[in-house]
N, C-alpha and C. Protein backbone atom coordinates (compact mmCIF):
# COMPACT_ATOMS: atom_id res chain seq x y z
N UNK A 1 56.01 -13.42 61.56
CA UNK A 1 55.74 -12.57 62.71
C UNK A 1 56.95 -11.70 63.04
N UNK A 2 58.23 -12.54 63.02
CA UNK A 2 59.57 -11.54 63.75
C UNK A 2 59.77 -10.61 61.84
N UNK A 3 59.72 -10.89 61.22
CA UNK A 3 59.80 -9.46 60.39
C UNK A 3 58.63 -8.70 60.11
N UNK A 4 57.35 -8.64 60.80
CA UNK A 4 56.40 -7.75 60.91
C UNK A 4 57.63 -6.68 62.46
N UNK A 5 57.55 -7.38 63.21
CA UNK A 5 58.20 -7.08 64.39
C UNK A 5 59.49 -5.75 63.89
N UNK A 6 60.17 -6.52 63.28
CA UNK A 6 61.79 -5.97 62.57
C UNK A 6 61.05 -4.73 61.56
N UNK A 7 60.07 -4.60 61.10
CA UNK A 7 59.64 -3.84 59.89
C UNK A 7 59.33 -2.35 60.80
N UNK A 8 58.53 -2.89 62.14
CA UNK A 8 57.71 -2.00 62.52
C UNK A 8 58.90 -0.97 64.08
N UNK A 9 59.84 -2.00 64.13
CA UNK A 9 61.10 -1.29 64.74
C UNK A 9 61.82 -0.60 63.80
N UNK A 10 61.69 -0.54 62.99
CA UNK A 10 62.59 0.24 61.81
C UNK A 10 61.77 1.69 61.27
N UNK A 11 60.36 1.37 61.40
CA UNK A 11 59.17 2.66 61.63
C UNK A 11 59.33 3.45 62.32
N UNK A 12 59.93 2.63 63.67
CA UNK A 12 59.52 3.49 65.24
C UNK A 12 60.64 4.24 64.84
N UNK A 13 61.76 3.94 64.69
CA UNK A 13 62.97 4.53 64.69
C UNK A 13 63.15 5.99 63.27
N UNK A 14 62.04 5.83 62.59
CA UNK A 14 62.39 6.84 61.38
C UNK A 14 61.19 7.88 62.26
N UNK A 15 60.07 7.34 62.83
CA UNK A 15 59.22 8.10 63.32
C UNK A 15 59.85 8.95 64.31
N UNK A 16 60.48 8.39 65.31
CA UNK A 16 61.53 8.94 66.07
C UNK A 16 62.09 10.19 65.98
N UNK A 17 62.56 10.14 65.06
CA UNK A 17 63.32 11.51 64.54
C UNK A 17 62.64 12.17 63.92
N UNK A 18 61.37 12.36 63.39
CA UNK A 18 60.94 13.87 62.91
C UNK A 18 59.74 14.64 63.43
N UNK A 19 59.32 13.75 64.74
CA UNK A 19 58.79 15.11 65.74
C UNK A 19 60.24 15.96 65.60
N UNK A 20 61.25 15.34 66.26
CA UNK A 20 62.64 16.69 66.47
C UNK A 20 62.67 17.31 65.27
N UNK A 21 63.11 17.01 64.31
CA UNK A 21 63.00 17.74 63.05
C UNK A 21 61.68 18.58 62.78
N UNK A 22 60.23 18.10 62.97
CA UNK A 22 59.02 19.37 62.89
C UNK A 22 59.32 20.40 64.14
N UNK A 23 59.54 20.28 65.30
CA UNK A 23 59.99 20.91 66.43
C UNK A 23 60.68 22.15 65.85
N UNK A 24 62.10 21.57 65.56
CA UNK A 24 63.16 22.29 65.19
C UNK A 24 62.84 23.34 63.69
N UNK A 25 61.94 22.91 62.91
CA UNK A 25 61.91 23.52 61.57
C UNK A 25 60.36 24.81 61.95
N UNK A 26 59.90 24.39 62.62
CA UNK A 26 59.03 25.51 63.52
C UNK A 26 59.32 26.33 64.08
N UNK A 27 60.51 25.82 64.89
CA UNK A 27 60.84 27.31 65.65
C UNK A 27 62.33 27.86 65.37
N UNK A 28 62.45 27.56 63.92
CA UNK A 28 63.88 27.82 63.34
C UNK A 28 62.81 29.40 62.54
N UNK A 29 62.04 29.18 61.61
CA UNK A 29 61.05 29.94 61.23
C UNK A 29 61.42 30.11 60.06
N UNK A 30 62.96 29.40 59.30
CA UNK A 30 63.33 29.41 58.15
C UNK A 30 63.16 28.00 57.21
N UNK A 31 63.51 28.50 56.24
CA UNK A 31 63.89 27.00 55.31
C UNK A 31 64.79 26.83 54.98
N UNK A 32 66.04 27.26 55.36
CA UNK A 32 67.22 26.82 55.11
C UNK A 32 67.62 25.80 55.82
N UNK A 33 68.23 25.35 54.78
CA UNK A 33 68.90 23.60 55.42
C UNK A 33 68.02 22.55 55.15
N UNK A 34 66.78 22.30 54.55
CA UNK A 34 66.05 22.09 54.58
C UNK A 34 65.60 21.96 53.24
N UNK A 35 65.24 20.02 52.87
CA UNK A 35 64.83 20.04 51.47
C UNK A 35 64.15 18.93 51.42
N UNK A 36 62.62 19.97 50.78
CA UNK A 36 61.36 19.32 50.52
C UNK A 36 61.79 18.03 49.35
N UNK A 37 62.53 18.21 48.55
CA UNK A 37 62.87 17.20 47.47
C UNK A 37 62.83 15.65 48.46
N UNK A 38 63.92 15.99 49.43
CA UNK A 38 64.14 14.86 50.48
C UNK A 38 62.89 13.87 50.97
N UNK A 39 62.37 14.99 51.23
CA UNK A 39 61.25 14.99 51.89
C UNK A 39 60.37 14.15 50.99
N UNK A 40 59.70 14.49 50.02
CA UNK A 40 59.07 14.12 48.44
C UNK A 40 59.61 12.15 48.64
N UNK A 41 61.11 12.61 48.00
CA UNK A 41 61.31 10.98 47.94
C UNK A 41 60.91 10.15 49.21
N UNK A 42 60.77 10.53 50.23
CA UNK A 42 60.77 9.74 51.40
C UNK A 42 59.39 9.12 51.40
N UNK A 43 58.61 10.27 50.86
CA UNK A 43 57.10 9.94 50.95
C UNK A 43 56.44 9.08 49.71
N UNK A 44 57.14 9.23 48.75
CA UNK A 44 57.08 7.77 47.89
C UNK A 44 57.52 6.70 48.39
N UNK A 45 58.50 6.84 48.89
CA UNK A 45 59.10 5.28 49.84
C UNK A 45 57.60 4.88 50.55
N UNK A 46 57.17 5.77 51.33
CA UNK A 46 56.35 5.21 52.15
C UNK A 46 55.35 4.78 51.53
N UNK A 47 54.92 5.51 50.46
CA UNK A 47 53.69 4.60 49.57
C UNK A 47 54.15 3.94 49.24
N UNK A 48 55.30 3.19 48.41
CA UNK A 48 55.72 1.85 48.04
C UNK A 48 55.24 0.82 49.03
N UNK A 49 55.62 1.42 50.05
CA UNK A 49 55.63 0.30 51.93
C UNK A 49 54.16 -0.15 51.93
N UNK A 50 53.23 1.17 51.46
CA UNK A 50 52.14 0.93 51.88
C UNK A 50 51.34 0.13 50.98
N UNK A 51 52.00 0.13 49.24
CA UNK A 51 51.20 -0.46 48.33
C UNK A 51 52.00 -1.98 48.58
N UNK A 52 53.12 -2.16 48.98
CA UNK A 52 53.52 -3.55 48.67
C UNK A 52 52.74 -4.47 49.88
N UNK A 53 52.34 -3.46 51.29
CA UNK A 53 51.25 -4.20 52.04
C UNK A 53 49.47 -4.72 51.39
N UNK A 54 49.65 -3.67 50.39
CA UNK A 54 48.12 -4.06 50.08
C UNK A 54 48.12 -4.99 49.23
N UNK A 55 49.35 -4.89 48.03
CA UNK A 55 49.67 -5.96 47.12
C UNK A 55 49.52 -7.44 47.56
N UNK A 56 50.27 -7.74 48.81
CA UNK A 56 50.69 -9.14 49.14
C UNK A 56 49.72 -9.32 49.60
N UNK A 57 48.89 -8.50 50.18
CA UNK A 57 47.43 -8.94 51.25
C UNK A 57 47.81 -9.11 52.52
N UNK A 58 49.26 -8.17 53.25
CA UNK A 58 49.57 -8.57 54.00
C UNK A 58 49.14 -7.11 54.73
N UNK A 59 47.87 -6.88 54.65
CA UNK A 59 47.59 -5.24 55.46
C UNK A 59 47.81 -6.04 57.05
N UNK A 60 48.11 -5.49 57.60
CA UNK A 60 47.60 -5.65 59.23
C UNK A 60 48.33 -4.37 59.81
N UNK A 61 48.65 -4.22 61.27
CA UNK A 61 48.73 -3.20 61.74
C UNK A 61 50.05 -2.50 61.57
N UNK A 62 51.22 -3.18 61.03
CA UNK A 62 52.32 -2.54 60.63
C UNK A 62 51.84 -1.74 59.39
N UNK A 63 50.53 -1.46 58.50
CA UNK A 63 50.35 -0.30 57.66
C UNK A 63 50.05 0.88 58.33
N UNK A 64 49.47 0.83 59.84
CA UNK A 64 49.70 2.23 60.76
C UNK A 64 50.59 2.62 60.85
N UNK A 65 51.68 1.94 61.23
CA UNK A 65 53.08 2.89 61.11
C UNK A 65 53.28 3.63 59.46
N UNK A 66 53.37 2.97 58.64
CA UNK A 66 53.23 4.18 57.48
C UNK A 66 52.64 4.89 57.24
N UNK A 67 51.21 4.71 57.32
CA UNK A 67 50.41 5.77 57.48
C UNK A 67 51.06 7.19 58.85
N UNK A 68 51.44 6.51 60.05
CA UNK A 68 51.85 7.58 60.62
C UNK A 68 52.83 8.19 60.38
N UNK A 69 54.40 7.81 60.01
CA UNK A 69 55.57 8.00 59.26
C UNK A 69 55.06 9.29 58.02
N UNK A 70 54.19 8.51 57.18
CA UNK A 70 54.01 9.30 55.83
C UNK A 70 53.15 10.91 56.52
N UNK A 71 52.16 10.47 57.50
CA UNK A 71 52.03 11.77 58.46
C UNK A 71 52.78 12.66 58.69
N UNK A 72 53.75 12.46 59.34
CA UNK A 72 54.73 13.32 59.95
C UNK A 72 55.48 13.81 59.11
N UNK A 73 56.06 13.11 58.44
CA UNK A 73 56.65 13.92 56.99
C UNK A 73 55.79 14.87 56.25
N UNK A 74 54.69 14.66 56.25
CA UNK A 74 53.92 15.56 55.25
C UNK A 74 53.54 16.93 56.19
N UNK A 75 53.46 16.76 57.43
CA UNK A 75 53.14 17.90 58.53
C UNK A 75 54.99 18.99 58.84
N UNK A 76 56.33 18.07 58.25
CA UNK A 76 57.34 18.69 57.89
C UNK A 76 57.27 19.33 56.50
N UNK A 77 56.80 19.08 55.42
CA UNK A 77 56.55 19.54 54.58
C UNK A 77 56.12 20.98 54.28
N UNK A 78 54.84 20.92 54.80
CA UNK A 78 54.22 21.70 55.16
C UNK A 78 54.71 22.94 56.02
N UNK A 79 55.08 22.41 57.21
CA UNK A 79 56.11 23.38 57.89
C UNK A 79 57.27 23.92 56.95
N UNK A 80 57.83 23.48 56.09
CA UNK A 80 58.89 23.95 55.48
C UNK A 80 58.47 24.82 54.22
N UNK A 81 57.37 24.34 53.58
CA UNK A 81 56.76 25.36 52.78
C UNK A 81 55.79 26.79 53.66
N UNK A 82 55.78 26.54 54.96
CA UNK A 82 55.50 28.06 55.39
C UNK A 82 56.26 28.93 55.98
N UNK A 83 57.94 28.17 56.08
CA UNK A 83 59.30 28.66 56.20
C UNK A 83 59.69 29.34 54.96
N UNK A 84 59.18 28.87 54.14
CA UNK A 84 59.61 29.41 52.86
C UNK A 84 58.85 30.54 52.21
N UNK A 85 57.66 30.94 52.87
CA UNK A 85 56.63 31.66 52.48
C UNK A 85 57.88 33.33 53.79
N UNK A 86 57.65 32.44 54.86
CA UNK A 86 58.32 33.67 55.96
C UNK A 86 59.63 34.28 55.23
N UNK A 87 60.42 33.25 54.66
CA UNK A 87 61.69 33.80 54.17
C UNK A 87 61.59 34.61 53.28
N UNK A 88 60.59 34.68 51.97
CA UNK A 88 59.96 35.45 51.31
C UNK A 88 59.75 36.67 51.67
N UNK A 89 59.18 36.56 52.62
CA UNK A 89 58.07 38.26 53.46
C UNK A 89 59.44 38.62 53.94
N UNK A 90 60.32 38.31 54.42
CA UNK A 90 61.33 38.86 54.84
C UNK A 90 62.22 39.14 53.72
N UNK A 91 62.48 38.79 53.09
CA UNK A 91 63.28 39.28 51.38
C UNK A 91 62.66 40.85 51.06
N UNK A 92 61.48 40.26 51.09
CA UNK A 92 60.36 41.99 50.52
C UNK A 92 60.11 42.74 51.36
N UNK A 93 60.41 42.29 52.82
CA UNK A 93 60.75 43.63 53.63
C UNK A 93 62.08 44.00 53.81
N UNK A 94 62.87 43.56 53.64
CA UNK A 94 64.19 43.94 54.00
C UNK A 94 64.86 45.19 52.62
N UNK A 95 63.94 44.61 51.49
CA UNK A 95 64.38 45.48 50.07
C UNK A 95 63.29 46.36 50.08
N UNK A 96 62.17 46.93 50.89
CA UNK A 96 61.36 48.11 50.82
C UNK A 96 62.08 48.69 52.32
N UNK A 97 62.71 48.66 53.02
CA UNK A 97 63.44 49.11 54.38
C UNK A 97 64.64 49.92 53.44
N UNK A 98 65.10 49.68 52.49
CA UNK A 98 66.36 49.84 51.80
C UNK A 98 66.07 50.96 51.23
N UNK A 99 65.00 50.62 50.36
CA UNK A 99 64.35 51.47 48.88
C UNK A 99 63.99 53.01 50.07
N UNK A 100 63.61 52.72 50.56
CA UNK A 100 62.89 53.89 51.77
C UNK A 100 64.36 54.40 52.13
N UNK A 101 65.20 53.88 52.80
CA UNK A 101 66.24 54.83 53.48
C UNK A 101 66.96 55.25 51.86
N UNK A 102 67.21 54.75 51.31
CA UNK A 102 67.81 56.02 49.79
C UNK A 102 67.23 57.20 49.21
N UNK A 103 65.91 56.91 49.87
CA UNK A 103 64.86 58.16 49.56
C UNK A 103 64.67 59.30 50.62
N UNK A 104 65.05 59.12 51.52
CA UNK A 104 65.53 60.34 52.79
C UNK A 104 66.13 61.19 52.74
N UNK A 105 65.99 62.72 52.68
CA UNK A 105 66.86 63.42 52.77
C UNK A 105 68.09 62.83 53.89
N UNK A 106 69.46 63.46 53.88
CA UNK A 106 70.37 63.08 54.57
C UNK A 106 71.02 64.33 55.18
N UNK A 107 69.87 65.24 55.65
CA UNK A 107 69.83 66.25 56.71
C UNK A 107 70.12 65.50 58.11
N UNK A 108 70.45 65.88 59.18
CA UNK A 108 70.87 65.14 60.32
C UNK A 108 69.22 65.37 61.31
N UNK A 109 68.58 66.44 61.03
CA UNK A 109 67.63 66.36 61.82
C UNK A 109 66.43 65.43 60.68
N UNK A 110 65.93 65.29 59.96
CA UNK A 110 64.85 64.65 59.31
C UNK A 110 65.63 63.32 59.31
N UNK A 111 66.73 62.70 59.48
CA UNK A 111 67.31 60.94 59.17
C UNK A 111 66.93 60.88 60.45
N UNK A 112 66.56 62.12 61.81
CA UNK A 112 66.39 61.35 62.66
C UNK A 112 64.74 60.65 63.36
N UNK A 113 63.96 61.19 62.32
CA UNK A 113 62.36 60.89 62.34
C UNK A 113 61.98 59.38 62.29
N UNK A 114 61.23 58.99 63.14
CA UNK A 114 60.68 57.61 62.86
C UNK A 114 60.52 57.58 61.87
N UNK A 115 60.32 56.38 60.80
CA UNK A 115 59.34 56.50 59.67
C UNK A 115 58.74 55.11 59.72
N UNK A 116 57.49 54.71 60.49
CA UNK A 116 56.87 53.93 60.15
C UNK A 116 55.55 53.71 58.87
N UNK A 117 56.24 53.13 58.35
CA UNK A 117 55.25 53.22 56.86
C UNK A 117 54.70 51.82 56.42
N UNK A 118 53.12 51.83 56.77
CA UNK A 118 52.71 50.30 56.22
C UNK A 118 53.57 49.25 57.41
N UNK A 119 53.69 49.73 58.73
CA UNK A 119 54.42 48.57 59.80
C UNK A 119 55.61 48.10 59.49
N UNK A 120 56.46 48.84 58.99
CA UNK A 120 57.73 49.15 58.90
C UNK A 120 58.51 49.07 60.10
N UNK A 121 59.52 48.55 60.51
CA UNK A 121 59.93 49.02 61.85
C UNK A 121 60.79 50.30 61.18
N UNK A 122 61.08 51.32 62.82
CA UNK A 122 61.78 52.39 62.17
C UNK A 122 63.08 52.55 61.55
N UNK A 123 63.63 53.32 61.29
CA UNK A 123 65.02 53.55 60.62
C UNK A 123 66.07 53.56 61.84
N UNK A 124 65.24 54.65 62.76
CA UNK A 124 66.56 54.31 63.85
C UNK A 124 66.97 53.27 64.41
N UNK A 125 65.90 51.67 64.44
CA UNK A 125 66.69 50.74 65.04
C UNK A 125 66.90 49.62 64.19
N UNK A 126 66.53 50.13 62.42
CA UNK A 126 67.45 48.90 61.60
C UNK A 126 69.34 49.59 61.75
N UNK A 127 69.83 48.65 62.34
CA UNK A 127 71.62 48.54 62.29
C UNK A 127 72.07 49.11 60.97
N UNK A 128 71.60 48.75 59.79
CA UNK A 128 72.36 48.87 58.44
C UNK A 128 71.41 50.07 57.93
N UNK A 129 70.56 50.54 58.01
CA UNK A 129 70.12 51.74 57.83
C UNK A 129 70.65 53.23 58.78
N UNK A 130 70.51 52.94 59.94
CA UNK A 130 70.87 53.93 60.77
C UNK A 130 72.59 54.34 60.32
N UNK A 131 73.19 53.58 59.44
CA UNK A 131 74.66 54.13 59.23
C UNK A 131 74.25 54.94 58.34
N UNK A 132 73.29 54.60 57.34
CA UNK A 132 72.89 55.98 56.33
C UNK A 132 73.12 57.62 56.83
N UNK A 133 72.78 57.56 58.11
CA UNK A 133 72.49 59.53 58.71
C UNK A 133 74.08 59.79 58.30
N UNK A 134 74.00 61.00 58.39
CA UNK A 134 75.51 61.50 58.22
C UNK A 134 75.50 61.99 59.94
N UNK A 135 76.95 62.31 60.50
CA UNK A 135 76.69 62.66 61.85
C UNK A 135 76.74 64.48 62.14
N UNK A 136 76.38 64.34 63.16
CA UNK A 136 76.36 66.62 63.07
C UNK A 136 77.55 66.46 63.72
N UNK A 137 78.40 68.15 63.30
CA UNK A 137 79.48 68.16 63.81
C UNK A 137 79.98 68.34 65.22
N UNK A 138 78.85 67.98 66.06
CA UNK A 138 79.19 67.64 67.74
C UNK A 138 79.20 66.23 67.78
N UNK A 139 78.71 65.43 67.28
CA UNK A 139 78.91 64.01 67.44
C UNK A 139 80.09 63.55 66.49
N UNK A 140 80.79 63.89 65.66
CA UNK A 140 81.55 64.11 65.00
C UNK A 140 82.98 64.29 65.93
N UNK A 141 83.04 65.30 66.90
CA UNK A 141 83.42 65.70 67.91
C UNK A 141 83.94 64.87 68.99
N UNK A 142 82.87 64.21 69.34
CA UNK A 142 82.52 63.12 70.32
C UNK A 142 83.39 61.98 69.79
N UNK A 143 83.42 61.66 68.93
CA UNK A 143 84.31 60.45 68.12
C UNK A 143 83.31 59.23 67.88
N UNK A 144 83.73 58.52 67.57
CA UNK A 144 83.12 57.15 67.02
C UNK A 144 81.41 56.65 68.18
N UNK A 145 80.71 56.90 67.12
CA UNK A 145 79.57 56.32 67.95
C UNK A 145 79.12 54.88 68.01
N UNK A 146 78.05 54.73 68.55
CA UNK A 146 78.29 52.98 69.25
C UNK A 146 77.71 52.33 68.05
């Protein structure tokens, strides 16, 4: 009985920690730092837990905690493979934002046109694009802009 007890305090305590970890990997929106491998082995552990309960014939209610454990990990998983999908879409927008500002004339009045293309945000408020314009010679004048 006291190591069903000891088994299923040692559950609570791994369960414990990865609501915070799904929390945190949700509204981080990345996958960095973050490794499914980890993840993988953990969730074999838990089938071991769960086959050595069925093995001995010792199912009773400490196989809910693995079952819930192996849950939550797999709902981090998951979250981290659609972190990894976002980090993606952001790779391939950040290198068509690029490809587009090298293709601009570098007239001072046309660098200053929106160009939303396909939901693009514009040129004037990506930071590392907007240094592309060259400046006219009144702002030039003016000295260092912000």
């Amino acid at each position: 009985m006291i190591d069903g007890i000891l088994e299923i305090a040692m559950l609570l305590c791994f369960a414990a920690a990865w609501p915070v970890n799904i929390i945190r990997s949700w509204r981080a929106r990345t996958a960095k730092g973050a490794s499914v491998l980890f993840m993988i082995i953990l969730e074999v552990g838990y089938l071991f837990g769960m086959a050595n309960k069925v093995a001995n014939d010792d199912v009773s209610y400490v196989l809910f905690f693995y079952v819930f454990n192996f849950a939550l990990v797999l709902v981090n998983i998951a979250i981290v493979m659609r972190n990894r999908a976002l980090d993606a879409q952001r790779r391939g927008d950040r290198h068509r934002r690029h490809a587009m500002a090298t293709m601009l004339p570098r007239h001072p009045v046309i660098a200053r046109v929106e160009v939303r293309l396909a939901g693009l945000p514009s040129l004037q408020s990506d930071p590392v694009l907007r240094t592309r314009r060259r400046r006219s010679p009144a702002e030039e004048e003016a000295g260092p802009g912000p």
